[in-house]
N, C-alpha and C. Protein backbone atom coordinates (compact mmCIF):
# COMPACT_ATOMS: atom_id res chain seq x y z
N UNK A 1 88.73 76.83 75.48
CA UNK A 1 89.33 77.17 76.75
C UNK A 1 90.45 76.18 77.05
N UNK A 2 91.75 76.71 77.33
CA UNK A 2 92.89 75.88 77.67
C UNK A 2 92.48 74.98 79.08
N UNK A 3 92.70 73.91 78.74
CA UNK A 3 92.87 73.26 80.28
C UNK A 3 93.33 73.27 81.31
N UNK A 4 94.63 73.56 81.38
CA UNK A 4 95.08 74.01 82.49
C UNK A 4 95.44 76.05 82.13
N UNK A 5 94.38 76.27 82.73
CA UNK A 5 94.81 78.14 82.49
C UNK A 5 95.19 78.55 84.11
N UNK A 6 95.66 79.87 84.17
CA UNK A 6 95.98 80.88 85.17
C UNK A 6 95.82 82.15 84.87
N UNK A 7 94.55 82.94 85.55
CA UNK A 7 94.53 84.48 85.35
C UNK A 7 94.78 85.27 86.85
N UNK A 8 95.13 86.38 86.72
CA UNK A 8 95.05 87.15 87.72
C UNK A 8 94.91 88.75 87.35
N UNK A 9 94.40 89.07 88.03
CA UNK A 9 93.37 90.47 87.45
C UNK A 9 93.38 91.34 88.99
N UNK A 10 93.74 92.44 88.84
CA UNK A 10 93.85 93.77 90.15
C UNK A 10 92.77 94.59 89.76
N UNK A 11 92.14 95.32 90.74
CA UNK A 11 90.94 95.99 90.90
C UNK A 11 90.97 97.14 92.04
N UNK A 12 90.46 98.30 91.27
CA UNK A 12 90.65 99.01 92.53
C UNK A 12 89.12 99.39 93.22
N UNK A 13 88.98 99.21 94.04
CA UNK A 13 87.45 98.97 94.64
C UNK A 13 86.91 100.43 95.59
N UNK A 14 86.11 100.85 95.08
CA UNK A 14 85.68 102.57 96.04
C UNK A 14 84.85 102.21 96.67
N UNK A 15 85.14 102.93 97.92
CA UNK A 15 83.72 102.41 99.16
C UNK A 15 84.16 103.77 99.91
N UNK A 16 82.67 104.16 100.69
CA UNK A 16 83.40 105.14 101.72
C UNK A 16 84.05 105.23 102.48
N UNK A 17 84.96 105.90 102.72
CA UNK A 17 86.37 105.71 103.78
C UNK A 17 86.03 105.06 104.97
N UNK A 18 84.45 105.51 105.83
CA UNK A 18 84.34 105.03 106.98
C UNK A 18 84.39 103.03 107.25
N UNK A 19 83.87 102.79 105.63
CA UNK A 19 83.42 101.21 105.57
C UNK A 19 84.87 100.74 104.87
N UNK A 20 85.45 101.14 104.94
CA UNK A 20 87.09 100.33 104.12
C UNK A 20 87.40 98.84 105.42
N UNK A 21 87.46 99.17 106.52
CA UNK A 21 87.72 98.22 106.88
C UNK A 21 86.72 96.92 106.55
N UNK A 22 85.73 97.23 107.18
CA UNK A 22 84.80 96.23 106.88
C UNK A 22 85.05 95.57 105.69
N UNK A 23 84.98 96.40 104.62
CA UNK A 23 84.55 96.08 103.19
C UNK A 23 86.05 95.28 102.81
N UNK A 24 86.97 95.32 103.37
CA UNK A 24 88.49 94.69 102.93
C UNK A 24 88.13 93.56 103.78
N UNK A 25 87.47 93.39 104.92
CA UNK A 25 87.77 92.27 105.85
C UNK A 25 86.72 91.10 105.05
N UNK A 26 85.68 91.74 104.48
CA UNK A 26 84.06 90.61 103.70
C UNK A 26 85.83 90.32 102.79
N UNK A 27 86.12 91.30 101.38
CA UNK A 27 86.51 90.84 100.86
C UNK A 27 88.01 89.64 100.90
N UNK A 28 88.42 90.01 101.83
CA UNK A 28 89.56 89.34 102.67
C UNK A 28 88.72 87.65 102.60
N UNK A 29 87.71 87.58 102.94
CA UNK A 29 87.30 86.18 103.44
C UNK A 29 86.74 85.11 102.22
N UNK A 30 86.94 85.96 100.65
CA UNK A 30 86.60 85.47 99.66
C UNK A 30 87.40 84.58 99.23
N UNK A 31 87.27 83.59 99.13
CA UNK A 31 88.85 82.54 97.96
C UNK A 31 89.23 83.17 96.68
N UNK A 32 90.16 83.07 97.10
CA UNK A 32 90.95 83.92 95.58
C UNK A 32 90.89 85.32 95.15
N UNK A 33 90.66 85.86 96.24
CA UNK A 33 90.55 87.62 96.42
C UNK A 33 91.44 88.09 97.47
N UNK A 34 92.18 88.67 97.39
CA UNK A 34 93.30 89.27 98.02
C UNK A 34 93.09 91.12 98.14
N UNK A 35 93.49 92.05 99.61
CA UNK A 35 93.28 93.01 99.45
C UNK A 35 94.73 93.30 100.21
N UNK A 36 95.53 94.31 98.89
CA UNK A 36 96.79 94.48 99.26
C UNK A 36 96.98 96.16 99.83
N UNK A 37 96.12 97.12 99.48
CA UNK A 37 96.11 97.80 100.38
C UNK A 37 94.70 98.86 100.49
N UNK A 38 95.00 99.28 101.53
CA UNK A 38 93.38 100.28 101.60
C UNK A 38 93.62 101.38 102.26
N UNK A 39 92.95 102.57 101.51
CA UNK A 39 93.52 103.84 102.19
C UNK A 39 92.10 105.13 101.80
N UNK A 40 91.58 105.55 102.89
CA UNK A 40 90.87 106.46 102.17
C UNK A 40 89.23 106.16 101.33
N UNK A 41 88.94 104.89 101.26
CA UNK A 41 87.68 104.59 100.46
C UNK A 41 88.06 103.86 99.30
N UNK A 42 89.65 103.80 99.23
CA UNK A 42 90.79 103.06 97.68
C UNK A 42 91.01 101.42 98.15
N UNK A 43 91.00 100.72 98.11
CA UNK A 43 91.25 99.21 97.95
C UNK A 43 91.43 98.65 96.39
N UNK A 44 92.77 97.76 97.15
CA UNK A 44 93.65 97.54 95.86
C UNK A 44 93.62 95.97 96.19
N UNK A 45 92.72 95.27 95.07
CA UNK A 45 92.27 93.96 95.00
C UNK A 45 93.10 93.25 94.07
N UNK A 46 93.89 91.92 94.47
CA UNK A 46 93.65 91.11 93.47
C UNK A 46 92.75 90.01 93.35
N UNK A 47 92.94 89.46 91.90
CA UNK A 47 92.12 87.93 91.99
C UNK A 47 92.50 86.71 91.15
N UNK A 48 92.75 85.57 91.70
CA UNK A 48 93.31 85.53 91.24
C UNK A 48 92.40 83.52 90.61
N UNK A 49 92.43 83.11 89.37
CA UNK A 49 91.17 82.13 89.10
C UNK A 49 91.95 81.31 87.85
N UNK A 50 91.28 79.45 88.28
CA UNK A 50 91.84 79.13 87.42
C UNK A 50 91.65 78.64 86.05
N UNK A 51 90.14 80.01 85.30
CA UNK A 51 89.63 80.22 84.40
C UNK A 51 89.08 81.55 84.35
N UNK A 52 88.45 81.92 83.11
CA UNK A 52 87.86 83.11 83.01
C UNK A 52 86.76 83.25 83.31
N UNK A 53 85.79 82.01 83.45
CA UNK A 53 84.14 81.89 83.94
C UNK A 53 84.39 82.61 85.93
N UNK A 54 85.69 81.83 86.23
CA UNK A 54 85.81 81.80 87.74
C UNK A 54 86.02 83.13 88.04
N UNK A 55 87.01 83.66 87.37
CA UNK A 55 87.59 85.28 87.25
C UNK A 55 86.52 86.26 87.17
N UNK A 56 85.37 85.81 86.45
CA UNK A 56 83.98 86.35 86.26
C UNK A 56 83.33 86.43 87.26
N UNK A 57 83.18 85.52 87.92
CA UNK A 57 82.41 85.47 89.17
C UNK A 57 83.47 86.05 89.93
N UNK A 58 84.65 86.05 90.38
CA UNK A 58 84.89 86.63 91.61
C UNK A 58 85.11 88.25 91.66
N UNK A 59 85.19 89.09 90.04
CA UNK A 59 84.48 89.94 90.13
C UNK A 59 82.92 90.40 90.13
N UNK A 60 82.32 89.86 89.69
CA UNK A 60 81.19 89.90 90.07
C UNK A 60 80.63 89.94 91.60
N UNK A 61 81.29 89.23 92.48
CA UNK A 61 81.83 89.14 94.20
C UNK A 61 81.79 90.50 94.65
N UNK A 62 82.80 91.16 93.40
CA UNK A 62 83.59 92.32 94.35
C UNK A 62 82.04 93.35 94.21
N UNK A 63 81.87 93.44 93.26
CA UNK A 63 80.81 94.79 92.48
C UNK A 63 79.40 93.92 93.45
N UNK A 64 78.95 93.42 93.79
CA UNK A 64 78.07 92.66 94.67
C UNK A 64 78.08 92.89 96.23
N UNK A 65 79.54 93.00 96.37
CA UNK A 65 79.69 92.89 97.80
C UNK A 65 79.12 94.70 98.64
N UNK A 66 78.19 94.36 99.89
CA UNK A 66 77.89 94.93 100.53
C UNK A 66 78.70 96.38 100.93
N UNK A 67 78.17 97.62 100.31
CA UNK A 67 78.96 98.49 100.35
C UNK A 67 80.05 99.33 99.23
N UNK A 68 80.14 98.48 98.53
CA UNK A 68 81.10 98.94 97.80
C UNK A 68 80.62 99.69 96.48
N UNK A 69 81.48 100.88 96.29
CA UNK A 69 80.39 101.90 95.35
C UNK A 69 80.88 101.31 93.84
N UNK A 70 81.87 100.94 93.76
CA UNK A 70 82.44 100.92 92.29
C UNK A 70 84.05 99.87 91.90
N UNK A 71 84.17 99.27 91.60
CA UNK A 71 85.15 97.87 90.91
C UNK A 71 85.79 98.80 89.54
N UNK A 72 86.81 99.05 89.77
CA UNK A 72 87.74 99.15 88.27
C UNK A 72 88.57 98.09 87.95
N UNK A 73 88.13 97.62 87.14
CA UNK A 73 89.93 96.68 86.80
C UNK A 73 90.94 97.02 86.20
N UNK A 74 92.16 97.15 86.67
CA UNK A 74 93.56 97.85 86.59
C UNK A 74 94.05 97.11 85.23
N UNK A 75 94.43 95.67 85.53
CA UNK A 75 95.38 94.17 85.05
C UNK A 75 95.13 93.22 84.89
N UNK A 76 95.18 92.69 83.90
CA UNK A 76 95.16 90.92 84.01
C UNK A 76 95.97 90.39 82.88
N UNK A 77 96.17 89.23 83.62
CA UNK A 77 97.42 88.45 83.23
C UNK A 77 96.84 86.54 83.38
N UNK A 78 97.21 86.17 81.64
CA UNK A 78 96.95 84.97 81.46
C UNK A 78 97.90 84.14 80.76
N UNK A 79 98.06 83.32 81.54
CA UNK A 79 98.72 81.67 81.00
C UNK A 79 97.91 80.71 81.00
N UNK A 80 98.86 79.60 80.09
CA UNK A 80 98.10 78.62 79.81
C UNK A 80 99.43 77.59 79.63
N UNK A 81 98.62 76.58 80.01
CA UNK A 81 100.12 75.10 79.87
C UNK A 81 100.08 74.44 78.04
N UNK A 82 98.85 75.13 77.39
CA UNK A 82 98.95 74.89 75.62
C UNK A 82 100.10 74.94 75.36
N UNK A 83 100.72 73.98 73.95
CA UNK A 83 101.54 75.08 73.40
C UNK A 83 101.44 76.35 73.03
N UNK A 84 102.63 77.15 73.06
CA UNK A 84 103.00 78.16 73.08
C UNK A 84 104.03 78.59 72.13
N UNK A 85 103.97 79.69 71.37
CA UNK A 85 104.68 79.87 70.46
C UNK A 85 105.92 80.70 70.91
N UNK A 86 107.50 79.82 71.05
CA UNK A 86 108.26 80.64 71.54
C UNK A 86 108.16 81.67 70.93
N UNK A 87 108.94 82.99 71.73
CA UNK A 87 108.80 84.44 71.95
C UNK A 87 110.16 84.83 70.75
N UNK A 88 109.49 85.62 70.32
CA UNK A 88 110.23 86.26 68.78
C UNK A 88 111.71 87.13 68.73
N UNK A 89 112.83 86.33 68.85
CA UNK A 89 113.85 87.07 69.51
C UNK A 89 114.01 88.87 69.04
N UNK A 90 114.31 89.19 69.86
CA UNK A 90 114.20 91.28 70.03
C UNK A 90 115.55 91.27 68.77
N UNK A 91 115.22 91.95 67.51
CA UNK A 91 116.72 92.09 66.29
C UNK A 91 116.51 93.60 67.31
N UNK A 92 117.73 93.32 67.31
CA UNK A 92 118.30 94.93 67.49
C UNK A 92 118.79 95.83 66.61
N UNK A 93 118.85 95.69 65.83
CA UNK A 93 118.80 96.69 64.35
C UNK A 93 117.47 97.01 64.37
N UNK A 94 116.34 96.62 64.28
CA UNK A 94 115.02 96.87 64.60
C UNK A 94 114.65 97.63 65.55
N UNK A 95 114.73 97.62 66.44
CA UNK A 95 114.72 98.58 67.83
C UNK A 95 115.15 99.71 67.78
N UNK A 96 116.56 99.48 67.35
CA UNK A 96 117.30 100.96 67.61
C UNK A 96 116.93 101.88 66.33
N UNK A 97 116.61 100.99 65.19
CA UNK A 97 116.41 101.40 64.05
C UNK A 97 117.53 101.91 63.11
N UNK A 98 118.59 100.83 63.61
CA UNK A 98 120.08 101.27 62.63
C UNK A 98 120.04 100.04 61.49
């Protein structure tokens, strides 16, 4: 595990329309859980952790939390301060395939 890492991972969270507020406001009050929009029983979560054990648990949060029928995860996205192998410049003869 890199030492200094960064993940962030979106989720779309189903609950019944009547409990969306509620269920955005519990999740609203979590560290590192963000709810960017809610419509209908749809909540659109991020999360965001600064490992994968943590990222684990704060889905685990979501699929736990009171009410909520079902957790999909959309995205996730990871860095790390390791080296890194610069990025392989794009040949464009390759691409276009000329």
């Amino acid at each position: 595990m890199a030492e200094n890492e960064y993940h962030v991972s979106s989720f779309v969270v189903r609950v019944k329309p009547q409990h969306g507020p509620s269920v955005s406001s519990v999740i609203r009050s979590i560290a590192g859980l963000e709810v960017h929009a809610e419509e209908d029983g749809k909540l659109i979560v991020t999360a965001e952790a600064i490992n994968v054990r943590e990222l684990a648990n704060l889905s685990t949060n979501l699929q736990e939390t009171d009410k909520v029928l079902s957790v999909a995860p959309i995205y996730h996205e990871f860095s790390s301060d390791e080296e890194s192998v610069a990025p392989v410049p794009r040949d464009e003869q390759t691409l276009t395939g000329v």
